[in-house]
Protein backbone atom coordinates (compact mmCIF):
# COMPACT_ATOMS: atom_id res chain seq x y z
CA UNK A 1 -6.69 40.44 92.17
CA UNK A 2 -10.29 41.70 91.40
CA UNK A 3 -11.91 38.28 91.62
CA UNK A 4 -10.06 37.83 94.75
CA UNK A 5 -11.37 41.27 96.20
CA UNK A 6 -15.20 40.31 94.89
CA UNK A 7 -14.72 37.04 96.36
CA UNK A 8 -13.73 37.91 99.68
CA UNK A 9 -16.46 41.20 100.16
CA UNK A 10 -19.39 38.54 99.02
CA UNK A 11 -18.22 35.90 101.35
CA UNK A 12 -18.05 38.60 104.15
CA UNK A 13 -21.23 40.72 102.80
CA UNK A 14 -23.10 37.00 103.34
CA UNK A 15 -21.76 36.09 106.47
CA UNK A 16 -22.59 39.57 107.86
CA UNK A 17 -26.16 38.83 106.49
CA UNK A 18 -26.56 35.16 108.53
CA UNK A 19 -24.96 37.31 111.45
CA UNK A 20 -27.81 39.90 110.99
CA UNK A 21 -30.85 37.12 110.47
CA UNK A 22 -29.95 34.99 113.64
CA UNK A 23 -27.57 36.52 115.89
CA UNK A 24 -24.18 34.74 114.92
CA UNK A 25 -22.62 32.53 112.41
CA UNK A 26 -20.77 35.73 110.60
CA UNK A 27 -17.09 33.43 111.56
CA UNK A 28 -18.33 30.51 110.69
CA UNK A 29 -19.59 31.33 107.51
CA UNK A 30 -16.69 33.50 106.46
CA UNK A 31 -14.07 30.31 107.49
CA UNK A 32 -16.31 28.24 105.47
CA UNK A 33 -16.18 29.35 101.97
CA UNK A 34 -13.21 31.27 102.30
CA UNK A 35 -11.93 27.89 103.25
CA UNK A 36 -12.71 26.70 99.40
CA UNK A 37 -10.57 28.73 97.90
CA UNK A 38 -7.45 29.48 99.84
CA UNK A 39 -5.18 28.35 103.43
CA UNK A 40 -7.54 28.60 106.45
CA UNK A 41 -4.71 30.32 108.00
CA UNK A 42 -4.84 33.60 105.38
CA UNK A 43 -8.99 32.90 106.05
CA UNK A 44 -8.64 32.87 109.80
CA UNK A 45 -6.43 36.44 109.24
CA UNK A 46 -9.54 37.67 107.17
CA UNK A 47 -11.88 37.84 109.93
CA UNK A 48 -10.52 38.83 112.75
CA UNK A 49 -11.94 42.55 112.33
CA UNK A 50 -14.76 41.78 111.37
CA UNK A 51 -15.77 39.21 113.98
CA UNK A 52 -13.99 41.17 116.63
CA UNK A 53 -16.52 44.39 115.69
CA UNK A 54 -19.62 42.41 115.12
CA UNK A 55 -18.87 40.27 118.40
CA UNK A 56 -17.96 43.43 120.64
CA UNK A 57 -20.95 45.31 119.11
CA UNK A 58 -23.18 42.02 120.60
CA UNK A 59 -21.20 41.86 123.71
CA UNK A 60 -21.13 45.51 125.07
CA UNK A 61 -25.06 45.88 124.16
CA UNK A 62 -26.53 43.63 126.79
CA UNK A 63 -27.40 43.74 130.09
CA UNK A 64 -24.94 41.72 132.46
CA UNK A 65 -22.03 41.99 131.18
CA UNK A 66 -20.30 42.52 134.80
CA UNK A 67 -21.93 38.78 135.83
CA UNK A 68 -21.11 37.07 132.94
CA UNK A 69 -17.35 37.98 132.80
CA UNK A 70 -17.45 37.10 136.50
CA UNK A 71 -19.61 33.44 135.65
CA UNK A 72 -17.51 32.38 132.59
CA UNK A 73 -14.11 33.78 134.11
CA UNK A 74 -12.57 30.07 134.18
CA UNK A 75 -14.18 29.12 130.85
CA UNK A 76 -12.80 32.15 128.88
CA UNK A 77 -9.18 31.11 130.78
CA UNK A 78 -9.76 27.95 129.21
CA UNK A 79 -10.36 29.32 125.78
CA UNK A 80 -7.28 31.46 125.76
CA UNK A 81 -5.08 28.58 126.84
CA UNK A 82 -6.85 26.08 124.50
CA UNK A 83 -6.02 28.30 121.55
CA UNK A 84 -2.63 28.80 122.50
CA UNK A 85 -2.26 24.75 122.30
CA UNK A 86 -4.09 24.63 118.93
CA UNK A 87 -2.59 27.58 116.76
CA UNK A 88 0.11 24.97 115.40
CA UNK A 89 -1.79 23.12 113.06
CA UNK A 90 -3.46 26.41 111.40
CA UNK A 91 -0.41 27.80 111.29
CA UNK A 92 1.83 24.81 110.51
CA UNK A 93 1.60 25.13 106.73
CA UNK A 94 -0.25 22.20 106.88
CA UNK A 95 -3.21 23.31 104.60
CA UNK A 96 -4.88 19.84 103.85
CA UNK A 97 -5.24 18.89 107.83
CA UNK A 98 -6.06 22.35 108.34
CA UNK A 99 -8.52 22.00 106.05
CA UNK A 100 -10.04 18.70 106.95
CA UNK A 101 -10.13 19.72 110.69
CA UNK A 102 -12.10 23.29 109.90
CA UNK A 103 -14.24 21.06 107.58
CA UNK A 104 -14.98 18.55 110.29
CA UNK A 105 -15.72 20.89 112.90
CA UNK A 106 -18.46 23.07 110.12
CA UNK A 107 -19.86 19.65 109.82
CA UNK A 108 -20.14 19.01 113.63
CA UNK A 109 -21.68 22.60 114.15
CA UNK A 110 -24.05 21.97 111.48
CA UNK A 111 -25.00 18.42 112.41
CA UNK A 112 -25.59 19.76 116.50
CA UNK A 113 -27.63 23.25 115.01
CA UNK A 114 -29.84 20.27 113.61
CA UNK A 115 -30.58 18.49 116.39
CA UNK A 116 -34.10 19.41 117.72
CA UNK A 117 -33.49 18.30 121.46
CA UNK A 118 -31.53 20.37 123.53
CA UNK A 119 -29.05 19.29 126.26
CA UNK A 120 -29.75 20.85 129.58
CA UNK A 121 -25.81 21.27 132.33
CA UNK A 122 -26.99 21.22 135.76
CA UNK A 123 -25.32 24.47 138.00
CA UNK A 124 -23.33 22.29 139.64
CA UNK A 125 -21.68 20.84 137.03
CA UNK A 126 -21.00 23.68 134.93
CA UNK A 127 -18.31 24.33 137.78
CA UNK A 128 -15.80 22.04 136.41
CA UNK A 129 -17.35 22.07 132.95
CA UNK A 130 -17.12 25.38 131.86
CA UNK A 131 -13.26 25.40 131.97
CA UNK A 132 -13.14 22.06 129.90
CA UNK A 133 -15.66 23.39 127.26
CA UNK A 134 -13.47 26.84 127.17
CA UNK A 135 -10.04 24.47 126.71
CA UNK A 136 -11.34 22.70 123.86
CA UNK A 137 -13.40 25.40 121.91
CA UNK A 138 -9.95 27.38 122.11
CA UNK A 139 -7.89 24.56 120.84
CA UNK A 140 -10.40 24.29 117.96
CA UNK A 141 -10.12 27.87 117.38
CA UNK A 142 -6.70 27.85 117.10
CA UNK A 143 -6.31 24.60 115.06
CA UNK A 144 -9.45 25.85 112.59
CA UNK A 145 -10.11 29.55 113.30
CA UNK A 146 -13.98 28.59 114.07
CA UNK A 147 -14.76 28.93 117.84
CA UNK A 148 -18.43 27.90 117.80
CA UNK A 149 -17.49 23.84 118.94
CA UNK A 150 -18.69 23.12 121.66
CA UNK A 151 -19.18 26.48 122.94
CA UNK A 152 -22.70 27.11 121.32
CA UNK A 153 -24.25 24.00 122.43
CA UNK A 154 -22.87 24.38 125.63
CA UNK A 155 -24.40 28.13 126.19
CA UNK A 156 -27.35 27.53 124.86
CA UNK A 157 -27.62 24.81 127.40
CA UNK A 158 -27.49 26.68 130.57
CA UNK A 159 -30.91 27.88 130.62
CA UNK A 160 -30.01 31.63 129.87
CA UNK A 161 -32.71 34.12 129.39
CA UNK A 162 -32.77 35.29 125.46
CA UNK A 163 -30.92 38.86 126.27
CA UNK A 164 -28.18 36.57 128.42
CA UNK A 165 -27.45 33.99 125.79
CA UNK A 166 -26.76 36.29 123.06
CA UNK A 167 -24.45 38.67 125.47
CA UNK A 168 -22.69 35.07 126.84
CA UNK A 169 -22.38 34.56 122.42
CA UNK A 170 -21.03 37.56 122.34
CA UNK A 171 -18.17 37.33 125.18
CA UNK A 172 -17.14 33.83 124.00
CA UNK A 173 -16.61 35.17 120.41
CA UNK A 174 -15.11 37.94 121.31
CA UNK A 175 -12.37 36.16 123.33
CA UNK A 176 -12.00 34.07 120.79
CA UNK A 177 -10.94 36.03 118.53
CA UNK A 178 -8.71 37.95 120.20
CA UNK A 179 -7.31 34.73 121.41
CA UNK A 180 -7.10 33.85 117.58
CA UNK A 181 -5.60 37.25 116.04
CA UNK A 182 -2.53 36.75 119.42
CA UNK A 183 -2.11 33.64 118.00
CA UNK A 184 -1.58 34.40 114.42
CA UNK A 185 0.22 37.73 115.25
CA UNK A 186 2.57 35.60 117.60
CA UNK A 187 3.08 33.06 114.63
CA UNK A 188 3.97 36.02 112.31
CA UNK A 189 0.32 35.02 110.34
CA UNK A 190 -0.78 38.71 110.93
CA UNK A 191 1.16 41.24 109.51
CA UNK A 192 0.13 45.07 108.95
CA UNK A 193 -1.07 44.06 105.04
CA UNK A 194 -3.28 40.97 106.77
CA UNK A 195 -4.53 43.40 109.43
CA UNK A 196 -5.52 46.24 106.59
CA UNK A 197 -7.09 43.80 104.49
CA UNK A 198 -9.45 41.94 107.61
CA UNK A 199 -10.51 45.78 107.92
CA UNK A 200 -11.67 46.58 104.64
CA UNK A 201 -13.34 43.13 104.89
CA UNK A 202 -15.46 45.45 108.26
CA UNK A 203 -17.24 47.00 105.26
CA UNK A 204 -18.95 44.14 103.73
CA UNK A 205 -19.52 42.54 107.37
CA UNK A 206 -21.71 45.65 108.77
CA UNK A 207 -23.66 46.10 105.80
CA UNK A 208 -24.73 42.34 105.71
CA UNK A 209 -25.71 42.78 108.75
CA UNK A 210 -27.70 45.71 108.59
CA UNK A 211 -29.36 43.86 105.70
CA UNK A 212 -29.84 40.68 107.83
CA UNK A 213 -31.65 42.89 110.35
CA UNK A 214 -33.99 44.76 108.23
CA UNK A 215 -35.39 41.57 106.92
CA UNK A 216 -35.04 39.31 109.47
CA UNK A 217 -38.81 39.88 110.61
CA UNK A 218 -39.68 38.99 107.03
CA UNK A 219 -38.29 35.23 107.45
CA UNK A 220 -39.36 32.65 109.51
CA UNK A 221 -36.05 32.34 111.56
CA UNK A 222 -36.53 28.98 112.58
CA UNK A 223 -36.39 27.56 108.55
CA UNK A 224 -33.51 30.20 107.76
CA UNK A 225 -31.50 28.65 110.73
CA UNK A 226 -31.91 24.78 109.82
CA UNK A 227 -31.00 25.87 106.27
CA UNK A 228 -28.03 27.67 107.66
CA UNK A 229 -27.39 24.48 109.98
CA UNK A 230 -27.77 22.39 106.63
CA UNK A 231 -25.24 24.53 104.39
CA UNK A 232 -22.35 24.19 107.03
CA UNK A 233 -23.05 20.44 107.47
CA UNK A 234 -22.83 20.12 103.44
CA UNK A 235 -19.93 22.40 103.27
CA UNK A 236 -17.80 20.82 105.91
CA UNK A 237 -18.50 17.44 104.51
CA UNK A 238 -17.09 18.33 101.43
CA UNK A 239 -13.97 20.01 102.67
CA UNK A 240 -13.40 17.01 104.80
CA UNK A 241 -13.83 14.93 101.57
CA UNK A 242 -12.30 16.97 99.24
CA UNK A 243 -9.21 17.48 101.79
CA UNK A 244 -9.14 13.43 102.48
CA UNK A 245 -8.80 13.19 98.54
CA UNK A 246 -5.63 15.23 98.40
CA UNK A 247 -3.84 13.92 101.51
């Protein structure tokens, strides 16, 4: 019971830390090596208070939060719908496709966060597009419990300004993972023990964050962020691999 306790406040107390150096990954992180060592379904439980605090923290402290809601009405629809679809294979009991999709899609993130060049949606596309990227980042956040596919590359495409992008982060996590936590509470996945432990996992979180901000103007953030782009593609290969060897 003590390893597992030390276990899951050093996975949080590092994914708090990534959060703090470059804005997100505090989720993805948490999914990924708490992944390794037990159901993404209990992991998906884990972090819903955590990410939901972090994410609202990041949402409610920028600028346009008003036009944002209003631009990506239709695309947070779609992520609240998609998630719905997608909750039955976290949730299935099905831990080794569970755990070769979340690997998959940590490898995906990874491999795109690696990717110099970045893609560039047109305003009149993102009409129709935004719904579509909404339906299938929620049915990957219910199927894995990471909602960062393709909504990050998608964001950061739209030619935000800095302040904009993170807020727009912020919303689409947020959503996310209230989308998630519905669909695990509606699945019976997260009961009042669940919910009490994903809160003392808030502890760890914040303070890896605060650390993560007091030296992220000691790093170059560029390097830490291909390294962090590195480790999920490496970790999600291996769940994928390692999950592939037990089917």
């Amino acid at each position: 019971m003590a390893v597992a306790v030390a276990v899951i406040a050093f996975t949080f107390l590092l994914a708090g830390l990534v959060k703090g150096v470059v804005g997100m990954g505090l989720p993805t992180v948490a999914m990924g090596l708490l992944g390794l060592v037990m159901p993404p379904v209990q992991a998906a439980a884990l972090l819903v208070a955590p990410s939901l605090v972090t994410n609202v923290w990041q949402l409610v402290a920028g600028p346009r939060l008003m036009a944002l809601l209003k631009r990506f009405a239709t695309m947070m629809s779609g992520v609240c719908l998609g998630t719905a679809l997608g909750i039955g294979l976290l949730t299935s009991g099905a831990t080794t496709r569970a755990a070769a999709a979340l690997g998959g899609v940590l490898a995906a993130y990874g491999g795109t966060g690696l990717i110099s060049d970045r893609l560039t949606v047109s305003a009149r596309s993102e009409g129709w597009l935004s719904p579509l990227i909404g339906l299938i980042t929620g049915t990957l956040t219910g199927a894995t419990g990471v909602f960062v596919i393709p909504a990050v590359p998608y964001l950061n495409s739209l030619g935000l300004e800095k302040d904009e992008l993170i807020q727009a982060l912020g919303l689409s996590f947020t959503v996310s993972t209230v989308a998630l936590a519905v669909g695990l509470a509606a699945s019976g996945q997260f009961e009042a023990s669940v919910a009490g432990s994903s809160l003392l996992a808030l502890a760890p979180a914040l303070g890896g964050m605060l650390l993560g901000q007091g030296i992220r103007n000691r790093l170059h953030p560029g390097a830490f962020r291909r390294w962090f782009f590195a480790g999920l593609l490496v970790l999600g290969t291996y769940m994928v691999i390692r999950a592939l060897s037990r089917a």
